[in-house]
Protein backbone atom coordinates (compact mmCIF):
# COMPACT_ATOMS: atom_id res chain seq x y z
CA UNK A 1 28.55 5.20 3.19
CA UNK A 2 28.69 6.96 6.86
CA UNK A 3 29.98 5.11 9.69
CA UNK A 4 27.76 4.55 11.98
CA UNK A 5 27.81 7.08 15.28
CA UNK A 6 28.34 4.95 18.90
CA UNK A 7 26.01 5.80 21.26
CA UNK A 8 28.13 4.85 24.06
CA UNK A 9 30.87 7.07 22.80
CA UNK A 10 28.45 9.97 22.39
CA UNK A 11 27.26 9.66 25.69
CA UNK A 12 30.43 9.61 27.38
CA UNK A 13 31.82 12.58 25.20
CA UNK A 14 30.65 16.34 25.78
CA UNK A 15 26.83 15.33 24.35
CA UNK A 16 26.55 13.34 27.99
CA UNK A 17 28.04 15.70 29.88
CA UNK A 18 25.81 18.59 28.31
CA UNK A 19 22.69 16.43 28.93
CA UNK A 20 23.80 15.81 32.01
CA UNK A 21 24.07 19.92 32.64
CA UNK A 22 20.79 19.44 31.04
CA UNK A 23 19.03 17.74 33.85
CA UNK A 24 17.80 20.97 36.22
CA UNK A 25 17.01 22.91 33.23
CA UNK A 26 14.08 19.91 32.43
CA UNK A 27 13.65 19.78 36.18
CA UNK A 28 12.39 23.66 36.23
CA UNK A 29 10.41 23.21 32.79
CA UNK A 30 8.43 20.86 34.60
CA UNK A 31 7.78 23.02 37.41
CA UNK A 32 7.13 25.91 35.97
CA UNK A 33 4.66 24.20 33.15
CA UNK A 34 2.47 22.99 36.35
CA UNK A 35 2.48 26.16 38.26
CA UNK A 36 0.97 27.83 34.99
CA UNK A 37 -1.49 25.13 34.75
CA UNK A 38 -2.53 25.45 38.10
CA UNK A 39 -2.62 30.00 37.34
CA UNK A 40 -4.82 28.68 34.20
CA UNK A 41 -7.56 26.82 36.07
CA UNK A 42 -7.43 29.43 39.00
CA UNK A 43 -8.70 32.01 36.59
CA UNK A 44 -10.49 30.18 34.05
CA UNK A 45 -12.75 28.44 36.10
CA UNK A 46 -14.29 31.32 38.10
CA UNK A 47 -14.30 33.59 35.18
CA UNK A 48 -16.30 30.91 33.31
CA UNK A 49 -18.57 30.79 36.63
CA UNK A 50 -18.68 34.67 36.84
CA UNK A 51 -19.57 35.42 33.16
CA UNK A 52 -22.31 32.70 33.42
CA UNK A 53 -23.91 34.17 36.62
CA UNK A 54 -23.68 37.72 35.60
CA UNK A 55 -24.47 37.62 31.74
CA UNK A 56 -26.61 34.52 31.94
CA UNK A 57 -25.41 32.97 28.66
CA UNK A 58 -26.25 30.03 27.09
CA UNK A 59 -24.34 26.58 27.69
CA UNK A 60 -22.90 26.40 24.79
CA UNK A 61 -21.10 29.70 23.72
CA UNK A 62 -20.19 29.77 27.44
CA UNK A 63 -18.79 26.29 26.56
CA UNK A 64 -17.06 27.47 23.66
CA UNK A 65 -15.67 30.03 25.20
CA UNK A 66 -14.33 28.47 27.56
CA UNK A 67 -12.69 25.98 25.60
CA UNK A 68 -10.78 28.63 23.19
CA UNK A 69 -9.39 30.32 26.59
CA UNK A 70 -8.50 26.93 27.85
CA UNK A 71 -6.59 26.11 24.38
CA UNK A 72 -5.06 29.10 24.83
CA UNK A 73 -4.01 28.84 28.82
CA UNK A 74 -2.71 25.71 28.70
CA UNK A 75 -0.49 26.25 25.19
CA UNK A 76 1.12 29.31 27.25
CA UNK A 77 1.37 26.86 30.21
CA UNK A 78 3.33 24.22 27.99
CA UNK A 79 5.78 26.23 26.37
CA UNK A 80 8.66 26.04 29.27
CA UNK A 81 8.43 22.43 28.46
CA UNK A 82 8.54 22.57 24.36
CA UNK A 83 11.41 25.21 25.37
CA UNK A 84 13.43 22.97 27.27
CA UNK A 85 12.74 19.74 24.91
CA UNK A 86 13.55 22.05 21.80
CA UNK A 87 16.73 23.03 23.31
CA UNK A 88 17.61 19.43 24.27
CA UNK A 89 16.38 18.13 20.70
CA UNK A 90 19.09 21.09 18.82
CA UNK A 91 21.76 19.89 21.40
CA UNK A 92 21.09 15.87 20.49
CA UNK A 93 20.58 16.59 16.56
CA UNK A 94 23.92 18.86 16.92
CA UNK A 95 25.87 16.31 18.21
CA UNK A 96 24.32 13.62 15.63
CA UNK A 97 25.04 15.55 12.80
CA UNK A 98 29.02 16.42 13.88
CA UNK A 99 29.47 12.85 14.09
CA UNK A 100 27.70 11.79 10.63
CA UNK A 101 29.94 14.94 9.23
CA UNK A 102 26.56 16.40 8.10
CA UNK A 103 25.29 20.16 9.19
CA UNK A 104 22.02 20.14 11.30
CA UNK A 105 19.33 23.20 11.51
CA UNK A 106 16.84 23.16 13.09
CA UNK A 107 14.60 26.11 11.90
CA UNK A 108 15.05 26.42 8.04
CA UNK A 109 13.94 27.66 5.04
CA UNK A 110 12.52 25.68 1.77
CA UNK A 111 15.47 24.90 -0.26
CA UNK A 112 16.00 24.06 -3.91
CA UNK A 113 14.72 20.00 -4.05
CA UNK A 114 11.03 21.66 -2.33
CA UNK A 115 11.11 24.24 -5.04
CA UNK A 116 11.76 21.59 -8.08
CA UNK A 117 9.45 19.48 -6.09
CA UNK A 118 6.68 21.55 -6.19
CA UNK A 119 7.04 22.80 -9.71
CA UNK A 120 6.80 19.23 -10.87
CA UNK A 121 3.44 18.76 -8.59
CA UNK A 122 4.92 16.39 -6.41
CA UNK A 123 3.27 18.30 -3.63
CA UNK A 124 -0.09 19.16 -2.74
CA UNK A 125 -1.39 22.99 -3.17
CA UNK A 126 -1.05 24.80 -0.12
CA UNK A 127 -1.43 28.02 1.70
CA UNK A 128 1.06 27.90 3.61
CA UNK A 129 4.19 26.09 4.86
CA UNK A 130 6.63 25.07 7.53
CA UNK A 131 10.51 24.18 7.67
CA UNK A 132 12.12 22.12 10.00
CA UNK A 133 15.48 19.84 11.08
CA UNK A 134 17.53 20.53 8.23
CA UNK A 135 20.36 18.08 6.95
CA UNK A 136 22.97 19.00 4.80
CA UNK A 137 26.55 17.18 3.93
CA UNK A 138 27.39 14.25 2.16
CA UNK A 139 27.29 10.57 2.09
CA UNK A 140 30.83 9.65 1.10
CA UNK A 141 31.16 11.50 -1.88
CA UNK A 142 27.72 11.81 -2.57
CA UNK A 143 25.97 15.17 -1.83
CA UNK A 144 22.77 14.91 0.50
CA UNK A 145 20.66 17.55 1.70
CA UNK A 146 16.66 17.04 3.50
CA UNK A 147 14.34 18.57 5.53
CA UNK A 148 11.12 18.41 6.84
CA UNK A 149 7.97 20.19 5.56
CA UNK A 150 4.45 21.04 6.68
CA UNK A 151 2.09 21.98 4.15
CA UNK A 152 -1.60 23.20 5.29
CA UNK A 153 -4.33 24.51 3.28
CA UNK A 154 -7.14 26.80 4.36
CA UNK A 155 -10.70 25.57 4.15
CA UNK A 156 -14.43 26.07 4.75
CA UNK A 157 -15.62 29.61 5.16
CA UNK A 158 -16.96 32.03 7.59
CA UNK A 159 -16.88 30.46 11.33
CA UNK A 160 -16.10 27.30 9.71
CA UNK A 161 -12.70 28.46 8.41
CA UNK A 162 -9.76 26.04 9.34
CA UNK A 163 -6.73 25.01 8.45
CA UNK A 164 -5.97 20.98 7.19
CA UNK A 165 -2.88 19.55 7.02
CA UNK A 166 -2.32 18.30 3.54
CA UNK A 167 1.11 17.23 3.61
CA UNK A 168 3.74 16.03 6.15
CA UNK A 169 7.04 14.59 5.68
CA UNK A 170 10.70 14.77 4.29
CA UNK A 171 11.65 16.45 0.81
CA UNK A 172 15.51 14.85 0.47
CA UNK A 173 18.11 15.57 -2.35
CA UNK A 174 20.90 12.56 -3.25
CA UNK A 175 23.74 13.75 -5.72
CA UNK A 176 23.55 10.93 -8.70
CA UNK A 177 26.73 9.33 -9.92
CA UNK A 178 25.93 11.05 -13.43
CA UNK A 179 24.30 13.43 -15.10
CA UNK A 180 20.83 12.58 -16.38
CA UNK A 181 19.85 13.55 -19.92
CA UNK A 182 15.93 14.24 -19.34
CA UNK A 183 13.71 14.75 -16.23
CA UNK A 184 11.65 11.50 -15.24
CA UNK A 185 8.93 11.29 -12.73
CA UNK A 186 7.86 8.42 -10.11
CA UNK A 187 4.55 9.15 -9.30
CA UNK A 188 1.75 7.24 -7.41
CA UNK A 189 -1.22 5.71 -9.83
CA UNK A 190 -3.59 7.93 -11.18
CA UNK A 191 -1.72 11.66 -9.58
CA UNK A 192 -2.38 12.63 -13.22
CA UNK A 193 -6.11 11.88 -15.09
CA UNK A 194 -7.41 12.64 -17.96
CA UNK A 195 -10.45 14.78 -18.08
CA UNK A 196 -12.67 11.85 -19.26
CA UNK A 197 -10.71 9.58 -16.43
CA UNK A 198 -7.45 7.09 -17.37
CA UNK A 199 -4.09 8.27 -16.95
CA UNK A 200 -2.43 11.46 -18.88
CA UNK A 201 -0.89 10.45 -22.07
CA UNK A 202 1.55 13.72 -21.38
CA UNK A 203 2.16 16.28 -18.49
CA UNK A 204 4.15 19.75 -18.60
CA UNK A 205 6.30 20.51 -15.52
CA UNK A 206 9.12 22.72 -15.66
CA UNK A 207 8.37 23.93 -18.90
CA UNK A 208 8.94 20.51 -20.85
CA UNK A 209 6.81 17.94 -21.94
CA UNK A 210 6.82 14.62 -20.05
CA UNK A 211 5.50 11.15 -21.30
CA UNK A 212 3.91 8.24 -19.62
CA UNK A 213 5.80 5.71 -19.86
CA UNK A 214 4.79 1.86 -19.23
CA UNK A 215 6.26 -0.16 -16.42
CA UNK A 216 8.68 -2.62 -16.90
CA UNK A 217 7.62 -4.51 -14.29
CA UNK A 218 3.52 -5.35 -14.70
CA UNK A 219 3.42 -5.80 -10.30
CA UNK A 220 4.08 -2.20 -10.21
CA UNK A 221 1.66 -0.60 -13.06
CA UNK A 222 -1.15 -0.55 -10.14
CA UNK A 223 1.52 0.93 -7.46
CA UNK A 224 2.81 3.48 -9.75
CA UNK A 225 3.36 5.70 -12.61
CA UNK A 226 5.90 7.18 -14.80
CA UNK A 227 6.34 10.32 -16.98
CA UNK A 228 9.68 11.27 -18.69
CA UNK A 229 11.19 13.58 -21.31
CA UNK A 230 13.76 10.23 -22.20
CA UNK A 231 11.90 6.77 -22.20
CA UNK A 232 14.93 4.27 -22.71
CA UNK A 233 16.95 6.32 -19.35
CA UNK A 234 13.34 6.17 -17.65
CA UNK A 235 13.75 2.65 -17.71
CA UNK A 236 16.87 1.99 -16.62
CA UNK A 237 16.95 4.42 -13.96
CA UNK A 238 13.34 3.14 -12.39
CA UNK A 239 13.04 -0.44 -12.46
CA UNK A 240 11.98 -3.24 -10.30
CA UNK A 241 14.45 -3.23 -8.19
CA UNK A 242 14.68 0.49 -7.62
CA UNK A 243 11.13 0.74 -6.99
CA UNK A 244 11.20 -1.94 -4.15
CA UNK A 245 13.95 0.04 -2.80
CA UNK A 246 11.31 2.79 -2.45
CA UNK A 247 8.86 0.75 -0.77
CA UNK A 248 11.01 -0.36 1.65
CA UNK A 249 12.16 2.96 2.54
CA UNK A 250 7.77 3.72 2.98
CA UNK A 251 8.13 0.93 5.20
CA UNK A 252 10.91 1.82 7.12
CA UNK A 253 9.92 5.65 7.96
CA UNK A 254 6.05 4.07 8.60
CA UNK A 255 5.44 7.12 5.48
CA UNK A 256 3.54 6.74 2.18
CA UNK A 257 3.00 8.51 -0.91
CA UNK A 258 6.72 8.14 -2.26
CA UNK A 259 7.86 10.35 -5.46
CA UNK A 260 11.19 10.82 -7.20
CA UNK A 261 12.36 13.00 -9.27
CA UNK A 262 15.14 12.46 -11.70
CA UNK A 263 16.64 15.96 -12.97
CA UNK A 264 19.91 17.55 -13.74
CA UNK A 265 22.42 14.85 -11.58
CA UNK A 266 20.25 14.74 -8.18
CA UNK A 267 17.60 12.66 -7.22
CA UNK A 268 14.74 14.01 -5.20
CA UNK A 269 12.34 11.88 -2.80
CA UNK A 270 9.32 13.04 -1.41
CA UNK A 271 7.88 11.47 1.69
CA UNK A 272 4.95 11.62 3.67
CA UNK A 273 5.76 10.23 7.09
CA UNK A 274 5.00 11.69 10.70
CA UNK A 275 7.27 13.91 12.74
CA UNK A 276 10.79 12.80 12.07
CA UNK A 277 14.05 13.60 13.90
CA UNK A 278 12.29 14.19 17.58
CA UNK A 279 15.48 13.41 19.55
CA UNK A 280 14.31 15.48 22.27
CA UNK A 281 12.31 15.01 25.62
CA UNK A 282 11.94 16.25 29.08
CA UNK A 283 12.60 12.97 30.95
CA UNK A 284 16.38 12.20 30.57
CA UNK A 285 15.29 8.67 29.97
CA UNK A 286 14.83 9.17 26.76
CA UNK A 287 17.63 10.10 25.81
CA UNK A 288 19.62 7.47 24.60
CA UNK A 289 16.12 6.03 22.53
CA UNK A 290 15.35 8.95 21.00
CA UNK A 291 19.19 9.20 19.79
CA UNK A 292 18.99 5.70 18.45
CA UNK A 293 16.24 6.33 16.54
CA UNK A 294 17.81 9.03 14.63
CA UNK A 295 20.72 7.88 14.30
CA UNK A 296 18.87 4.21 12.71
CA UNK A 297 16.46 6.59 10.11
CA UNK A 298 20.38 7.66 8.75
CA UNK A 299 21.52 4.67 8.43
CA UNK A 300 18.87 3.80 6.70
CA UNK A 301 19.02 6.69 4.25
CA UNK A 302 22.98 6.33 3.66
CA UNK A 303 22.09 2.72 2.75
CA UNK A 304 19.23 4.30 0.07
CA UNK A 305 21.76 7.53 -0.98
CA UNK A 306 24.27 4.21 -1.48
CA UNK A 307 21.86 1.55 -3.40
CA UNK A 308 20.49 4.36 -5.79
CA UNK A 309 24.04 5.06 -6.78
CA UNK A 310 25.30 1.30 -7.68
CA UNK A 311 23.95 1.66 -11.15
CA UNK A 312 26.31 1.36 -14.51
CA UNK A 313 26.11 4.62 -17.09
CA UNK A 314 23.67 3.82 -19.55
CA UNK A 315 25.53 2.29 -23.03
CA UNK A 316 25.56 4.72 -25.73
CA UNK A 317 25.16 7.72 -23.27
């Protein structure tokens, strides 16, 4: 379990007086974001008016038009802002992470619980992907590693072409207390159908051959569903309690759509959930909420990495 960081003490240690250093650099994103706002409508505008006047378009390409260049003015006005609030997020998350004893990135790459996560279609089929605010250490002596991910997918065709978000959240990786002896699945009802509808007797991830396996618990058989290569560890690894644990950590994190994964000694937990870890802003203000807040979703994890641990070996294994 990690001790929780002080706030107090952070803020009166070199993360205040960095923030404090902090304050003009926020103070000149500001400016400078509204003097390129103001360069943006000072062009836009009468280029809108002098295309319309001299090529006599139509309303509505004119309209479109306009709006792409506006989309793409103001995103070039913004970015001294996301700059700055990027640099004071690193500098927050930094701190956060030396006093949890963890390691903090903030632009990553997919690492090995996204991989098995996405062999065992835990994750939606995508086109492409995004890494960020990477977490790596360990809980006591239990190894933890997560990051966030942004999945999209391209759809529609021709002018219509767009790209949808289909998944965004945290992939996270808790070292077990043992070694498992199959894989087992936690899946939400129904993520695997038969081709004449009802639930897959068997699925094939990873190159073995996993089972359904009934619920212990009849409240959950609606909520969720299980597929394992070892039935009698499947059900004492996920049971009631266990899978209340789960959907309090949905709650918690405001997320849905929790899996697990149970393979090889670490447990891997999928969650959709919004934008996580956003310790940065550009009004000082903020500061000390935005560093509560991630410093709470922690906490709360530590208290998950520490529950899903508690459990006796198995007899006979």
């Amino acid at each position: 379990m990690i001790e929780r960081p002080d706030i107090d003490a952070l803020m009166a240690g070199p993360l205040g007086q960095w923030l404090a250093e902090q304050e003009s650099v926020r103070i000149a994103a500001k400016t400078s974001t509204w003097n390129r706002r103001f360069i943006v409508l000072l062009i836009l505008l009468p280029l809108a008016l002098f295309v319309w006047i001299t090529f006599r378009l139509e309303l509505m390409p004119l309209a479109w038009g306009t709006f792409v260049l506006g989309g793409i003015g103001f995103a070039w006005a913004q970015l001294p802002v996301s700059r700055a609030v990027k640099t004071v997020k690193v500098g927050i998350n930094d701190a956060i992470a030396e006093a949890l004893q963890l390691d903090y990135t903030h632009d990553c790459k997919a690492g090995q619980p996204f991989a098995l996560a996405k062999e065992c279609k835990l994750l939606p089929s995508h086109d492409r992907a995004r890494f960020e605010d990477q977490w790596n250490g360990n809980f006591g002596d239990i190894p933890f590693s997560l990051h966030e991910c942004k999945l999209e997918e391209r759809r529609g065709s021709g002018k219509n072409r767009h790209w949808v978000t289909v998944f965004r959240g945290i992939v996270m990786s808790v070292g077990y207390s043992r070694r498992f002896h199959g894989t087992t699945l936690l899946l939400r009802n129904n993520a695997h159908r038969g081709f004449f509808s009802g639930k897959k007797a068997t699925i094939k991830v990873i190159g073995k051959q996993l089972d359904y396996a009934e619920m212990v618990h009849p409240d959950f058989e609606d909520r969720f569903d299980i597929y394992t290569t070892d039935q009698t560890e499947a059900r004492h690894l996920i049971d009631p309690l266990y899978v209340e644990r789960l959907i309090a950590l949905e709650r918690s994190y405001e997320g849905d759509d929790v899996t697990t994964i149970f393979h090889e000694g670490n447990l891997v937990v999928t969650l959709k959930a919004g934008n996580m870890f956003e310790s940065g802003s550009i009004e000082a203000r903020d500061d000390r909420m935005r560093i509560k807040t991630t410093i709470d979703q922690f906490v709360r994890l530590s208290d998950l990495a520490k529950e899903l641990n508690s459990r006796e070996p198995l007899t006979g294994y």
